[in-house]
PDB file of N, CA and C in Angstrom:
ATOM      1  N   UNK A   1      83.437 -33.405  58.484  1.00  0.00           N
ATOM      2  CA  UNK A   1      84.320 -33.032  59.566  1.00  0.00           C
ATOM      3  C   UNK A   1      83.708 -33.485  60.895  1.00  0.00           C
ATOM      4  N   UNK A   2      84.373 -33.970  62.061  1.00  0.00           N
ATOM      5  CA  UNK A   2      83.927 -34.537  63.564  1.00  0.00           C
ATOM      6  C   UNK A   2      84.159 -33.316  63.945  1.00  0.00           C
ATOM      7  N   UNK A   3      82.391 -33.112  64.650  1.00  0.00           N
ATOM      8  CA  UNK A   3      82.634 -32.420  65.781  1.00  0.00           C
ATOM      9  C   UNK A   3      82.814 -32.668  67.187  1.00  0.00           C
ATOM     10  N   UNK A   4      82.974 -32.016  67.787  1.00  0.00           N
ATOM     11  CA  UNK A   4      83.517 -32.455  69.312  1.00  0.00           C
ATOM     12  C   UNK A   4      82.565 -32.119  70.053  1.00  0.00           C
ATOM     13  N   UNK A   5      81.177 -31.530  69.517  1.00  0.00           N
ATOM     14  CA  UNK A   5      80.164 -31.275  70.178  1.00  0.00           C
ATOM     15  C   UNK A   5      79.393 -32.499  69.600  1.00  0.00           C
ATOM     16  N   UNK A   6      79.289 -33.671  69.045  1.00  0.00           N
ATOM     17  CA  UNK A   6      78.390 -34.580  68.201  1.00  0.00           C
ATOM     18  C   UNK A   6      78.889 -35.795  69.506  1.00  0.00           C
ATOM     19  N   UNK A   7      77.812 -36.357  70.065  1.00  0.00           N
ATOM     20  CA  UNK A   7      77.934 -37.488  70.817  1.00  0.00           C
ATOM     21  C   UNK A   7      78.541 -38.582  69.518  1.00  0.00           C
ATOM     22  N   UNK A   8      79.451 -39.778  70.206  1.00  0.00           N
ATOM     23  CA  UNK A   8      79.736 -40.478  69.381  1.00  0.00           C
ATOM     24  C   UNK A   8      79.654 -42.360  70.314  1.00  0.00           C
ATOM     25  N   UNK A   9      79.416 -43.289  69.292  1.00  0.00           N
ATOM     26  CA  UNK A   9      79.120 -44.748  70.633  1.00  0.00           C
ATOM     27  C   UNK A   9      80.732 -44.562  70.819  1.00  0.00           C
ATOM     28  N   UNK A  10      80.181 -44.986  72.095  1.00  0.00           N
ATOM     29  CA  UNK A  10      81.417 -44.798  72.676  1.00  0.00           C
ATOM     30  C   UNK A  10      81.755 -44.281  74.212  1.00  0.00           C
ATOM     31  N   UNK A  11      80.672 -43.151  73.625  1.00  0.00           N
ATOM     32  CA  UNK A  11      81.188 -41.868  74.586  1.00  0.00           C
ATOM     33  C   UNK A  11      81.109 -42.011  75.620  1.00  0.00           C
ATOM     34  N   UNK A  12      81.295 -41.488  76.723  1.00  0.00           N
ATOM     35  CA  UNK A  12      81.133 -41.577  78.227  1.00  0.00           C
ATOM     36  C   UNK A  12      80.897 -39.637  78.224  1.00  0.00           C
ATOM     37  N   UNK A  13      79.538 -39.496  79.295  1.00  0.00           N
ATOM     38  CA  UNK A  13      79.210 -37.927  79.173  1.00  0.00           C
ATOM     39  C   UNK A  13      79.139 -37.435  80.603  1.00  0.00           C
ATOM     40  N   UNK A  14      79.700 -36.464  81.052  1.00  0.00           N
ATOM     41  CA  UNK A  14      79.127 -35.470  82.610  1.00  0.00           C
ATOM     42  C   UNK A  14      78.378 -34.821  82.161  1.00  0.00           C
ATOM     43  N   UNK A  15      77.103 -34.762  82.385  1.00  0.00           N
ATOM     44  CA  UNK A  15      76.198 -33.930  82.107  1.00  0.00           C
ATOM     45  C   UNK A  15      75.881 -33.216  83.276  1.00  0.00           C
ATOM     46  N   UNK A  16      75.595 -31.774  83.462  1.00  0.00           N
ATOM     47  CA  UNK A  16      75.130 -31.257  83.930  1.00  0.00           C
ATOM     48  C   UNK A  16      73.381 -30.623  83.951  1.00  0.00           C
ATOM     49  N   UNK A  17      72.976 -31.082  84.224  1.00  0.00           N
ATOM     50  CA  UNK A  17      71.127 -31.010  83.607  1.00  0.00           C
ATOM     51  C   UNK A  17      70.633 -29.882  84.404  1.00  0.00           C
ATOM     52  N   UNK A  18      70.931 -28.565  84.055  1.00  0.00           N
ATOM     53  CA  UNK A  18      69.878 -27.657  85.046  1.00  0.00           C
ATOM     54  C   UNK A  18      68.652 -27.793  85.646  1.00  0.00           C
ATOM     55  N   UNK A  19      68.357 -27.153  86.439  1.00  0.00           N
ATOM     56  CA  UNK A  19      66.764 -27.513  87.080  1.00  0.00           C
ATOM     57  C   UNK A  19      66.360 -25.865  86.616  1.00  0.00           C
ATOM     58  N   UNK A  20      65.289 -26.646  85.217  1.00  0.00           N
ATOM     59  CA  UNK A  20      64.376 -24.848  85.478  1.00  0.00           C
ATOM     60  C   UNK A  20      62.668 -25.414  85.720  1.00  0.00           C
ATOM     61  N   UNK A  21      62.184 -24.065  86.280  1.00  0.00           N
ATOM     62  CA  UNK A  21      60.468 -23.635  86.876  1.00  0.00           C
ATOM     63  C   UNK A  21      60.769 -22.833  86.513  1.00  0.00           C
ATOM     64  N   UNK A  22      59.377 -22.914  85.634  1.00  0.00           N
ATOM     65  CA  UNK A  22      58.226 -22.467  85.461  1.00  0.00           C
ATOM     66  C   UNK A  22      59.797 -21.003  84.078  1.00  0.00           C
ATOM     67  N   UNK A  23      60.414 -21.794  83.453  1.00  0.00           N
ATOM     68  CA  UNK A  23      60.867 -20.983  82.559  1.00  0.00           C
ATOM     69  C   UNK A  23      62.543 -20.235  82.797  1.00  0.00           C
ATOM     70  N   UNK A  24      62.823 -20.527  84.577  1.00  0.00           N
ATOM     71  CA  UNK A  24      63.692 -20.034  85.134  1.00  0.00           C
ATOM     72  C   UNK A  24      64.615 -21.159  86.234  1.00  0.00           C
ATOM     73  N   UNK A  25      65.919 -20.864  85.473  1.00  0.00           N
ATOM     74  CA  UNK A  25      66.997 -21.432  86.106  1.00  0.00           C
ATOM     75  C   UNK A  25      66.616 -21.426  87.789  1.00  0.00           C
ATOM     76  N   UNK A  26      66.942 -22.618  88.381  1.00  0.00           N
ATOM     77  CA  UNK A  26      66.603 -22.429  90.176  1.00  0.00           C
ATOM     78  C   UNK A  26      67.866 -22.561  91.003  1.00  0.00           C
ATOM     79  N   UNK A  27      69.485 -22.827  89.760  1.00  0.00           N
ATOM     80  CA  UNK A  27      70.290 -22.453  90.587  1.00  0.00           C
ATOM     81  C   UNK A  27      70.269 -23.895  91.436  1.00  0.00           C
ATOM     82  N   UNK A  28      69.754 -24.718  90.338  1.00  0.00           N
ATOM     83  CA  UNK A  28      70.577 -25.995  91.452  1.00  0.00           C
ATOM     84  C   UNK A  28      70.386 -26.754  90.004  1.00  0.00           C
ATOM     85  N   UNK A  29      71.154 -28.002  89.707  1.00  0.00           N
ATOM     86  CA  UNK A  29      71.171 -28.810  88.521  1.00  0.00           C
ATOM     87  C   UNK A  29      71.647 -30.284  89.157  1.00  0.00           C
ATOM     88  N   UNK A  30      70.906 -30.684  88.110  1.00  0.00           N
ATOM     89  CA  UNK A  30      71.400 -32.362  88.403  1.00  0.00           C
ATOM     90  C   UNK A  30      73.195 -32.709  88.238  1.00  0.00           C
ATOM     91  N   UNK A  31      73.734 -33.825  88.299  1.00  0.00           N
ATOM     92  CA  UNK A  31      74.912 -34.483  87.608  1.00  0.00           C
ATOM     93  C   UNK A  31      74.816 -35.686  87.132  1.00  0.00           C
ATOM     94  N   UNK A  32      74.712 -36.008  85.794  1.00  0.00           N
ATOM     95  CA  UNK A  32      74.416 -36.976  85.173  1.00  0.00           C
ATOM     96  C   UNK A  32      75.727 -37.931  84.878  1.00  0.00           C
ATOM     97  N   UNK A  33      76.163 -39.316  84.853  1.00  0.00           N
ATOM     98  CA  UNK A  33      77.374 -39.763  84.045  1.00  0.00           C
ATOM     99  C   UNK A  33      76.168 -40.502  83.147  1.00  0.00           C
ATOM    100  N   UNK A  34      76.951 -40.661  81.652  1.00  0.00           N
ATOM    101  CA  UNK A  34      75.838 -41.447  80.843  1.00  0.00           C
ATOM    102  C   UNK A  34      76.858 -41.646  79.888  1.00  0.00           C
ATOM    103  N   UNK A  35      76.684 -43.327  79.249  1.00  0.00           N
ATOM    104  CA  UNK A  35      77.532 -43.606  78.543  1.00  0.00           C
ATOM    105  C   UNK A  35      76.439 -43.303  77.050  1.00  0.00           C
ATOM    106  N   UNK A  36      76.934 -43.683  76.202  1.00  0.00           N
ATOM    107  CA  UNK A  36      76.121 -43.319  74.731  1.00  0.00           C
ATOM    108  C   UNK A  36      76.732 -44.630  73.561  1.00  0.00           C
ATOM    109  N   UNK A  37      75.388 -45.528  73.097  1.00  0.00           N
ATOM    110  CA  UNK A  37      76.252 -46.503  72.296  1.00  0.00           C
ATOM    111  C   UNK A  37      75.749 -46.049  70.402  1.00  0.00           C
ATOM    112  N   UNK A  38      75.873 -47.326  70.019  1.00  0.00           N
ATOM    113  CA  UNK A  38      76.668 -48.398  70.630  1.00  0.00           C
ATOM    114  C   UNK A  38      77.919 -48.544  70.653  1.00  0.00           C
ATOM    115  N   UNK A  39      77.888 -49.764  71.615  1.00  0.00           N
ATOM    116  CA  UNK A  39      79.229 -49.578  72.346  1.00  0.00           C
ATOM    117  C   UNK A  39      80.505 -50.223  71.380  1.00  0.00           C
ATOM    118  N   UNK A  40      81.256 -50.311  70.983  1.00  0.00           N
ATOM    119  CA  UNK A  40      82.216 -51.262  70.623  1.00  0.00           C
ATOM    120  C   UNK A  40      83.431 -51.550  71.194  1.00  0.00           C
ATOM    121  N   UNK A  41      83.934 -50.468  72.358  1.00  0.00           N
ATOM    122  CA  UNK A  41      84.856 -51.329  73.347  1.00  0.00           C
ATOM    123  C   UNK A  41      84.426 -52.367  74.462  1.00  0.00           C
ATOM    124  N   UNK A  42      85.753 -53.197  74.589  1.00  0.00           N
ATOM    125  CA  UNK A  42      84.917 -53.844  75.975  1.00  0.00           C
ATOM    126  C   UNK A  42      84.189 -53.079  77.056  1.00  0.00           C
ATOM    127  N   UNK A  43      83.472 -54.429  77.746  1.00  0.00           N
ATOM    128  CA  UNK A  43      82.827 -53.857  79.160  1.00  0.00           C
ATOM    129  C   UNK A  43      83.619 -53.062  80.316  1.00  0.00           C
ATOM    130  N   UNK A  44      84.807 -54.044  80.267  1.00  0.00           N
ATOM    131  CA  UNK A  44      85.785 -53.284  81.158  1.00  0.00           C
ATOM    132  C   UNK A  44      86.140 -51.870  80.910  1.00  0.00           C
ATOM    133  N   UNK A  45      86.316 -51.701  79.359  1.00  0.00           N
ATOM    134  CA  UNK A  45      87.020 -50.250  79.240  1.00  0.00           C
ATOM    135  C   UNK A  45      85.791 -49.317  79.549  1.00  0.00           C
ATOM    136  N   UNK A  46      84.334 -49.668  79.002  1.00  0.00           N
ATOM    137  CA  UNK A  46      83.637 -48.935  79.474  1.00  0.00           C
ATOM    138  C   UNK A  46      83.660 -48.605  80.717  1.00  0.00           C
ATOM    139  N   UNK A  47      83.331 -49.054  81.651  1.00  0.00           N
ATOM    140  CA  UNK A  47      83.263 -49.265  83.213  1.00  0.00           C
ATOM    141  C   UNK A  47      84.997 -48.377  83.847  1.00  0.00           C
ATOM    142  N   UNK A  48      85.748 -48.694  83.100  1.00  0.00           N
ATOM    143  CA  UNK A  48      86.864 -48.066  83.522  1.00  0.00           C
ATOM    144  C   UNK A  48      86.563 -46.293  83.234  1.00  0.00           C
ATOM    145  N   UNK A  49      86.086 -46.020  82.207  1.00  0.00           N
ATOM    146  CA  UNK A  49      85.711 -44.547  81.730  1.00  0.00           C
ATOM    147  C   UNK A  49      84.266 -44.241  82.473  1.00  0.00           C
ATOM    148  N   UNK A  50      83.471 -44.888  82.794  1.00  0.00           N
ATOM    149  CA  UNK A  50      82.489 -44.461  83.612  1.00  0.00           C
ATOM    150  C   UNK A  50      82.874 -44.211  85.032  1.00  0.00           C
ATOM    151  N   UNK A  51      84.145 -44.775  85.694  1.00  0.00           N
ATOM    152  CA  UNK A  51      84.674 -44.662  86.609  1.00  0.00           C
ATOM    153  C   UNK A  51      85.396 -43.087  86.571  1.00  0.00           C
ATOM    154  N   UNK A  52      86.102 -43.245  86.146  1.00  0.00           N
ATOM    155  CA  UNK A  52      86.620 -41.865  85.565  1.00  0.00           C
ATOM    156  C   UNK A  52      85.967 -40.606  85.751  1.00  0.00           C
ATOM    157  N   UNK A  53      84.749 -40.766  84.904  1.00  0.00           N
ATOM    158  CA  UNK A  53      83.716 -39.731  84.900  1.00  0.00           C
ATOM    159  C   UNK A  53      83.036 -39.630  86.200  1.00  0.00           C
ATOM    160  N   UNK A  54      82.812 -40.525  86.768  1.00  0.00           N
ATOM    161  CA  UNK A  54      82.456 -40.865  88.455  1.00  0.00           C
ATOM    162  C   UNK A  54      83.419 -39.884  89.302  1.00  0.00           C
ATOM    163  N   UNK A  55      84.457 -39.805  88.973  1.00  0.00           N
ATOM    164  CA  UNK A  55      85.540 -39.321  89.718  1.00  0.00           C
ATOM    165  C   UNK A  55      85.286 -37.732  89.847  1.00  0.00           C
ATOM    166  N   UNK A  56      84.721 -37.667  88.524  1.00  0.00           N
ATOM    167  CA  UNK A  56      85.396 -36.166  87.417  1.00  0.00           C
ATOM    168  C   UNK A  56      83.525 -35.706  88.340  1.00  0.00           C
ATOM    169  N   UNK A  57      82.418 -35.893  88.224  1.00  0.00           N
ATOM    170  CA  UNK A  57      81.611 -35.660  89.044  1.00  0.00           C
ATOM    171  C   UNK A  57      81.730 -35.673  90.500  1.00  0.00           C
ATOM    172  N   UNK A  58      82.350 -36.302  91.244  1.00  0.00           N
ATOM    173  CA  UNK A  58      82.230 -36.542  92.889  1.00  0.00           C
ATOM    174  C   UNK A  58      82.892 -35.112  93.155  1.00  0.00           C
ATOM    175  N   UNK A  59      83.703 -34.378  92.279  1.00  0.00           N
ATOM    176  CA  UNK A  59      84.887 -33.209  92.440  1.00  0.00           C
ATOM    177  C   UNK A  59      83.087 -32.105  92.865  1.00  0.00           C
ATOM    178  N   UNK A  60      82.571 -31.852  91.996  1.00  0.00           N
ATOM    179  CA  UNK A  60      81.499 -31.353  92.818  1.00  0.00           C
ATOM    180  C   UNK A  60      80.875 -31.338  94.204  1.00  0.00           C
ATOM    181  N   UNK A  61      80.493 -32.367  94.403  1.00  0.00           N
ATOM    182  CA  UNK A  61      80.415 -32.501  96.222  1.00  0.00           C
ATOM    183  C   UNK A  61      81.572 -31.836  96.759  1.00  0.00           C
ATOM    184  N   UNK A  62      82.488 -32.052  96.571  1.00  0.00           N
ATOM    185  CA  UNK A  62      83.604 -32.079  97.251  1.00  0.00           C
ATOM    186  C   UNK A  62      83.849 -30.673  96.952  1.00  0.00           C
ATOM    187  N   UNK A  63      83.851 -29.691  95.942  1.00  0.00           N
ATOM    188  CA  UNK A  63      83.757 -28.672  95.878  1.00  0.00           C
ATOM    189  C   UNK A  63      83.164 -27.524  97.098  1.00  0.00           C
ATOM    190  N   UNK A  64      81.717 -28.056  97.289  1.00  0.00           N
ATOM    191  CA  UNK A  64      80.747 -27.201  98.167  1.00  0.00           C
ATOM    192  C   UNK A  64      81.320 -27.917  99.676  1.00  0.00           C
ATOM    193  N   UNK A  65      81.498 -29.107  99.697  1.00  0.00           N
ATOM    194  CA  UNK A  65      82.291 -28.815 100.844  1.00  0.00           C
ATOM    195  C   UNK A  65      84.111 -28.467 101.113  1.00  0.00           C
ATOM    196  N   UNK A  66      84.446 -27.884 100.260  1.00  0.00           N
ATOM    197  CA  UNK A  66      85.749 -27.312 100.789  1.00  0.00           C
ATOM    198  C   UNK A  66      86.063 -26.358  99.361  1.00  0.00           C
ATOM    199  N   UNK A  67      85.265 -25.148 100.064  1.00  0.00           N
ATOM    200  CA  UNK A  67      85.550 -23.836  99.261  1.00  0.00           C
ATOM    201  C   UNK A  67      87.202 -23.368  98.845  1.00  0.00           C
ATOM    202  N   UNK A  68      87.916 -23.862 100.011  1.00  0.00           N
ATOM    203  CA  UNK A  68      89.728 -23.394  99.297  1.00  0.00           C
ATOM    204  C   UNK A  68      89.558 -24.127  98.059  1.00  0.00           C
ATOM    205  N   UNK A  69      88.991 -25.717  98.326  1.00  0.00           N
ATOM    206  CA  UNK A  69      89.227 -26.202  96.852  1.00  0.00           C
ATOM    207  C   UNK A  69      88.767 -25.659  95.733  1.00  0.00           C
ATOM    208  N   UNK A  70      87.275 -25.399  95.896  1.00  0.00           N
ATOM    209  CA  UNK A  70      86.636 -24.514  94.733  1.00  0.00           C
ATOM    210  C   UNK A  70      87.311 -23.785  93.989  1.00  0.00           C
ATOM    211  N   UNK A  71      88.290 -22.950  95.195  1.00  0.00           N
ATOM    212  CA  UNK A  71      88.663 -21.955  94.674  1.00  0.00           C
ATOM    213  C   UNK A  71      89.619 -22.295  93.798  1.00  0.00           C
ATOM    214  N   UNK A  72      90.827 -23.142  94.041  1.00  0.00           N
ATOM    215  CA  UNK A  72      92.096 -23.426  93.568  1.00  0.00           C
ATOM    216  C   UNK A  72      91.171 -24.065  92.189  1.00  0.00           C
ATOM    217  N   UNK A  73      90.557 -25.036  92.258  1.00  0.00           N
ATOM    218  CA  UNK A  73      90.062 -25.687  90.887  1.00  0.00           C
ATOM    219  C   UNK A  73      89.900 -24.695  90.172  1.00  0.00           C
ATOM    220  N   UNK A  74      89.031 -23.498  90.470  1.00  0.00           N
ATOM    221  CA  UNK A  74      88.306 -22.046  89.746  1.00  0.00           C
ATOM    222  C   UNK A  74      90.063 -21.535  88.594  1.00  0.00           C
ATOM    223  N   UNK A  75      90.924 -21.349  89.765  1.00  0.00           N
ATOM    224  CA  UNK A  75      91.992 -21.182  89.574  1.00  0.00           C
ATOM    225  C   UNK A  75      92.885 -21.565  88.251  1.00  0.00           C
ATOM    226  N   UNK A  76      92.958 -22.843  88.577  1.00  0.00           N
ATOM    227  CA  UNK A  76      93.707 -24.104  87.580  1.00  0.00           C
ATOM    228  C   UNK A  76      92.769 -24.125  86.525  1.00  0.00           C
ATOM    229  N   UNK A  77      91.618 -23.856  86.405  1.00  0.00           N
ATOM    230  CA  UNK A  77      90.961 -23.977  84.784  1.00  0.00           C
ATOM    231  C   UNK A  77      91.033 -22.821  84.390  1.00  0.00           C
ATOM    232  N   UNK A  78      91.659 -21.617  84.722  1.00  0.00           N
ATOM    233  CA  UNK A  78      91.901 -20.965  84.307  1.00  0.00           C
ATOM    234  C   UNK A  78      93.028 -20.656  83.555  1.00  0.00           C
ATOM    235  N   UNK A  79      94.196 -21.030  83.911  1.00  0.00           N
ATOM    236  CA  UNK A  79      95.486 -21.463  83.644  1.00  0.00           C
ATOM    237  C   UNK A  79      95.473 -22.328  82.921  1.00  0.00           C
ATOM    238  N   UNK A  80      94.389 -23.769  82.468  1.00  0.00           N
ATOM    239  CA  UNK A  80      94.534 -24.607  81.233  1.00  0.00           C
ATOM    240  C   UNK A  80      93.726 -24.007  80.085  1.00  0.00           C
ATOM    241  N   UNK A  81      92.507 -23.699  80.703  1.00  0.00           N
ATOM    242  CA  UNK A  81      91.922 -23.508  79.898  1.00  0.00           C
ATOM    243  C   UNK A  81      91.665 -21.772  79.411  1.00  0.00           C
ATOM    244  N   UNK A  82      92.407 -21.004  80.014  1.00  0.00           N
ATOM    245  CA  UNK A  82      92.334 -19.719  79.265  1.00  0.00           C
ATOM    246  C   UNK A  82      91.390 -18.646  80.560  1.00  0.00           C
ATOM    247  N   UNK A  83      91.278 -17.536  80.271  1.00  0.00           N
ATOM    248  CA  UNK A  83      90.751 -16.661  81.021  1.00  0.00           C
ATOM    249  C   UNK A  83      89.250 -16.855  81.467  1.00  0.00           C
ATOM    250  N   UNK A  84      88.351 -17.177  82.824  1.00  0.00           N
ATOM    251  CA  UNK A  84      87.519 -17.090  83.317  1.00  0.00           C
ATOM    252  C   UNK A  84      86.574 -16.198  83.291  1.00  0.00           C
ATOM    253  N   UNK A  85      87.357 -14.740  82.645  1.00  0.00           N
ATOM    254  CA  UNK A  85      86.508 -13.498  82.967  1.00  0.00           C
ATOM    255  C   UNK A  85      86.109 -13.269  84.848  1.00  0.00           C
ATOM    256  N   UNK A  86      84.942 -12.648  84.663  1.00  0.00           N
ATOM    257  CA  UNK A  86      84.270 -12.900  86.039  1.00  0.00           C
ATOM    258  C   UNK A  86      83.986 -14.028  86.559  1.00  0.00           C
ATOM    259  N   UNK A  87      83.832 -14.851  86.548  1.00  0.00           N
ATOM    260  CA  UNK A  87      83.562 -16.483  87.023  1.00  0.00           C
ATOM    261  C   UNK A  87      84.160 -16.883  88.452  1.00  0.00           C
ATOM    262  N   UNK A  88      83.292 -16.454  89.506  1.00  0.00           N
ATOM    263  CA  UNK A  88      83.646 -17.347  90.788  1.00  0.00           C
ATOM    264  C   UNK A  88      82.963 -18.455  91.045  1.00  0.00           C
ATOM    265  N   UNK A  89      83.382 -19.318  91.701  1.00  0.00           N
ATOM    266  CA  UNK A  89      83.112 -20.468  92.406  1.00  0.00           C
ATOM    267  C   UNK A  89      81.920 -19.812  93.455  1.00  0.00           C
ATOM    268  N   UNK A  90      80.511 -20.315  93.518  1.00  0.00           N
ATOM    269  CA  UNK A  90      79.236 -19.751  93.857  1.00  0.00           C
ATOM    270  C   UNK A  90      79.472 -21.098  94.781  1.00  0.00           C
ATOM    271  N   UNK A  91      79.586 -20.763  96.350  1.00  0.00           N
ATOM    272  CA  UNK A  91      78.991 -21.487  97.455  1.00  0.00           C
ATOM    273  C   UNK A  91      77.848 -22.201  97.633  1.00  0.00           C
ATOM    274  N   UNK A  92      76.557 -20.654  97.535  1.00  0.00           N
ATOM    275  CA  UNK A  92      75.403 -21.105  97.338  1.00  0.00           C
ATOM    276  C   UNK A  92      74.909 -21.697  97.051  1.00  0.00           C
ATOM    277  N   UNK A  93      75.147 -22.382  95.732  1.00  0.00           N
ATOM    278  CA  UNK A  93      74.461 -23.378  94.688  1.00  0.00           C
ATOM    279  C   UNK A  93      74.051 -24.586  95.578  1.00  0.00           C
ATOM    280  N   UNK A  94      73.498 -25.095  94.612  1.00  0.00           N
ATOM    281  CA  UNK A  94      72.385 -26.642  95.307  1.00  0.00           C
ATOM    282  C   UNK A  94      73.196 -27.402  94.398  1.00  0.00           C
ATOM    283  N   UNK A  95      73.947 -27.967  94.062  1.00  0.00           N
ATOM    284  CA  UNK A  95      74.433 -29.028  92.444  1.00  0.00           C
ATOM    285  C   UNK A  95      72.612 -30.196  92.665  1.00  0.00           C
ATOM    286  N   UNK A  96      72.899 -30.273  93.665  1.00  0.00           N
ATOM    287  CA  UNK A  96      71.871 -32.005  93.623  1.00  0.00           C
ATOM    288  C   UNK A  96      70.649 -31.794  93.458  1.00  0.00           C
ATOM    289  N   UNK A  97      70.217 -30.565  94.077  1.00  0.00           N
ATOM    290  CA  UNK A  97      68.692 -30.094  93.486  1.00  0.00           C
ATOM    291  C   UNK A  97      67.760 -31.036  94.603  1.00  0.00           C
ATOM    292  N   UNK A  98      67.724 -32.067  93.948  1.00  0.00           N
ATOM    293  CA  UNK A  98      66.558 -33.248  94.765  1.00  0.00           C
ATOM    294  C   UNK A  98      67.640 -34.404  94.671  1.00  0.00           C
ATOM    295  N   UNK A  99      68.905 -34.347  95.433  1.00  0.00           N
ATOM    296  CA  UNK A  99      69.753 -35.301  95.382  1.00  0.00           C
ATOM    297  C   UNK A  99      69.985 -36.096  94.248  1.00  0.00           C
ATOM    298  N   UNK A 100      69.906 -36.059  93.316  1.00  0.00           N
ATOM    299  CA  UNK A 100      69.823 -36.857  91.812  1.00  0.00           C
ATOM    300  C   UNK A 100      71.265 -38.090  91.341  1.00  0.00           C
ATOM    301  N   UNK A 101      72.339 -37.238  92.094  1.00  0.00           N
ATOM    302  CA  UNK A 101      73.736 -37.801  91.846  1.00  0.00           C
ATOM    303  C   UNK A 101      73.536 -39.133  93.050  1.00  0.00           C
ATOM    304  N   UNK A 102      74.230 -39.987  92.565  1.00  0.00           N
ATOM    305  CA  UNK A 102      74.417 -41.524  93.347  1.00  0.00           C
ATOM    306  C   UNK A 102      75.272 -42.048  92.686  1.00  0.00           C
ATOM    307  N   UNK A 103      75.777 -43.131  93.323  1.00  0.00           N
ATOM    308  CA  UNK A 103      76.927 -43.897  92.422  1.00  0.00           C
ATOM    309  C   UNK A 103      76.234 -44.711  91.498  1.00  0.00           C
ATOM    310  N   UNK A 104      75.001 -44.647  91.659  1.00  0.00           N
ATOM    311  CA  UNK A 104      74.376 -45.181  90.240  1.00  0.00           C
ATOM    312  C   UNK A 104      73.592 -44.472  89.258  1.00  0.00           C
ATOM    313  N   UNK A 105      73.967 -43.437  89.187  1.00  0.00           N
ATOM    314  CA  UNK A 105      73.637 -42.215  88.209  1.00  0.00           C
ATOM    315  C   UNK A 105      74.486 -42.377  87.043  1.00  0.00           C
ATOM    316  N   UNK A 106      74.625 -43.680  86.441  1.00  0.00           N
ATOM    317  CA  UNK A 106      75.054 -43.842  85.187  1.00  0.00           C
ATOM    318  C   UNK A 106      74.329 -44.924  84.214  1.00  0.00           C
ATOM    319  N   UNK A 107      74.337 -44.527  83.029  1.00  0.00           N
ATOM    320  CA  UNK A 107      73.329 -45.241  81.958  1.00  0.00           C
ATOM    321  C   UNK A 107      74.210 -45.960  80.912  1.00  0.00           C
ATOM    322  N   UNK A 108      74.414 -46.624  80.370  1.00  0.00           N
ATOM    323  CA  UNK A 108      75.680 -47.281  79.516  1.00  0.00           C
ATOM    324  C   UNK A 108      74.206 -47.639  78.382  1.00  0.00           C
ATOM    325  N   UNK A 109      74.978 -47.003  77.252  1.00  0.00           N
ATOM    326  CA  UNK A 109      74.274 -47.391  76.098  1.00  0.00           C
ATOM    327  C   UNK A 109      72.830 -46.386  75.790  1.00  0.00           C
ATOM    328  N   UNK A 110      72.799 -45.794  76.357  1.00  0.00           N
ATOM    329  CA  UNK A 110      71.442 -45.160  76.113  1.00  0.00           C
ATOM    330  C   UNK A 110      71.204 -43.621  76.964  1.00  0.00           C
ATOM    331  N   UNK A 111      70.195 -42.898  77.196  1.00  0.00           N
ATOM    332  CA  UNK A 111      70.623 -41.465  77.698  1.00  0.00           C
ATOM    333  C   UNK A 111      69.912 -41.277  78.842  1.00  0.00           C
ATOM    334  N   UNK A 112      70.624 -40.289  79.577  1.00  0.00           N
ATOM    335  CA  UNK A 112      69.453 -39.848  80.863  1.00  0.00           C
ATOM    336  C   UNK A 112      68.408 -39.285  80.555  1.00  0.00           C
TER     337      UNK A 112
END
């Protein structure tokens, strides 16, 4: 049976990479895009889905700076994807940690 948790070539990934010290979450995490091979579509389609995922990451920045949005996004995944529970959109957070995200924070074929 495929799981949907099993990387497959192909894939294109948002990773989110926490930052822990010394054993403990610090409340700021990297954003990774990383493709995973091997590859067997074209270059283009890759690059078109790494774009994508580019997109689907930048929503972060853009998050911490415009909290209505946070919020409404917080919102709308709630409504697709089912009940949030407690789950707010945290201002505070660092996403970049030590700035890590760039438009070249992507790996094609291999992992962060």
């Amino acid at each position: 049976m495929d799981s949907s948790t099993n990387l497959k070539p192909n894939d294109i990934a948002l990773i989110l990479r926490p930052t822990i010290v010394d054993g403990k979450y610090t409340n700021t995490f990297q954003v990774l895009v990383s493709g995973f091979g091997p590859l067997t579509i074209s270059e283009d389609d890759v690059n078109n889905l790494i774009g994508m995922a580019t997109i689907l990451a930048s929503v972060i920045p853009h998050m911490e700076e415009d909290e209505q949005l946070a919020n409404k996004l917080v919102e709308y995944c709630g409504k697709m994807f089912g009940d949030l529970g407690d789950f707010v959109y945290n201002p505070n957070h660092d996403s970049f940690g030590d700035g890590s995200f760039t438009i070249n924070t992507k790996t094609v074929g291999g992992m962060q």
